[in-house]
Protein backbone atom coordinates (compact mmCIF):
# COMPACT_ATOMS: atom_id res chain seq x y z
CA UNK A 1 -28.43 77.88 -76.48
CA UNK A 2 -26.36 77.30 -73.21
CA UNK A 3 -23.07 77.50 -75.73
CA UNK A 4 -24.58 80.71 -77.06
CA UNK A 5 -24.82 82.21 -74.06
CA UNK A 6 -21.57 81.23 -72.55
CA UNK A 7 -19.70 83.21 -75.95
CA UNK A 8 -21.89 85.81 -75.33
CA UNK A 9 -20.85 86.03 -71.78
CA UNK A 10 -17.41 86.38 -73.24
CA UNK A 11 -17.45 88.08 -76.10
CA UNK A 12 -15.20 90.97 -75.34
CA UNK A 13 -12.57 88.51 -74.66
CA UNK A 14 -13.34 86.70 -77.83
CA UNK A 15 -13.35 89.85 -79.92
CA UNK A 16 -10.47 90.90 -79.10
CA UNK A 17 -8.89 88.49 -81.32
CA UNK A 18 -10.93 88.64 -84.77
CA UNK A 19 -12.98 91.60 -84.11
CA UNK A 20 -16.52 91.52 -82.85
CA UNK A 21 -18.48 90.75 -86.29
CA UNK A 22 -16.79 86.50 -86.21
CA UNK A 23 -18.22 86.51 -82.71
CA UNK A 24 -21.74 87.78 -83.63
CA UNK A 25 -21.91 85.75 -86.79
CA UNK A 26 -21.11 82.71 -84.57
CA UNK A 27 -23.72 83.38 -81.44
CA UNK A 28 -26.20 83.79 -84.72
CA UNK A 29 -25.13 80.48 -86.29
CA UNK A 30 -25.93 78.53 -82.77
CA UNK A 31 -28.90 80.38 -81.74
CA UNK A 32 -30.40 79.60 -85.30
CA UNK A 33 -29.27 75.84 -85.08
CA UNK A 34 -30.76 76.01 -81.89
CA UNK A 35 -34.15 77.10 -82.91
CA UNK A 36 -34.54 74.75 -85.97
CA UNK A 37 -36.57 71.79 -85.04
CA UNK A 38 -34.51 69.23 -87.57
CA UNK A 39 -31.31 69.64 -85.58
CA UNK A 40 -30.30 67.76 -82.58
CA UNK A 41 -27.11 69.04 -81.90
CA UNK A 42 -23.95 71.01 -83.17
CA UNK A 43 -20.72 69.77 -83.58
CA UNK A 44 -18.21 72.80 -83.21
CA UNK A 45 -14.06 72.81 -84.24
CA UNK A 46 -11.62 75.12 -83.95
CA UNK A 47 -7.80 75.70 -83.76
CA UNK A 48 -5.30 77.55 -81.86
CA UNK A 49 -2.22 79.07 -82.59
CA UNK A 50 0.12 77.27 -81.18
CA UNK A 51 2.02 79.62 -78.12
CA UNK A 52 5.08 81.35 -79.05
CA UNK A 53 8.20 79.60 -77.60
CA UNK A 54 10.48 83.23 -77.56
């Protein structure tokens, strides 16, 4: 829940990128894992463009 909240908390940021929908889709997915009493915790990956070098 406490990584739920801290997207949440920036979620404009975040949806600037993909669009809000990814970003509600993904507070849903961790609330939900949250909530289910067989889970004991979430493993999360991403990756990042790397920076432009111009």
């Amino acid at each position: 829940m406490i990584t739920a909240e801290a997207v949440e908390a920036r979620r404009g940021e975040l949806a600037r990128t993909d669009g809000p929908e990814p970003v509600d889709q993904y507070v849903g997915l961790m609330r939900r894992a949250a909530a289910g009493p067989g889970i004991g915790y979430l493993v999360i990956a991403a990756t990042r463009a790397p920076a432009s070098t111009s």
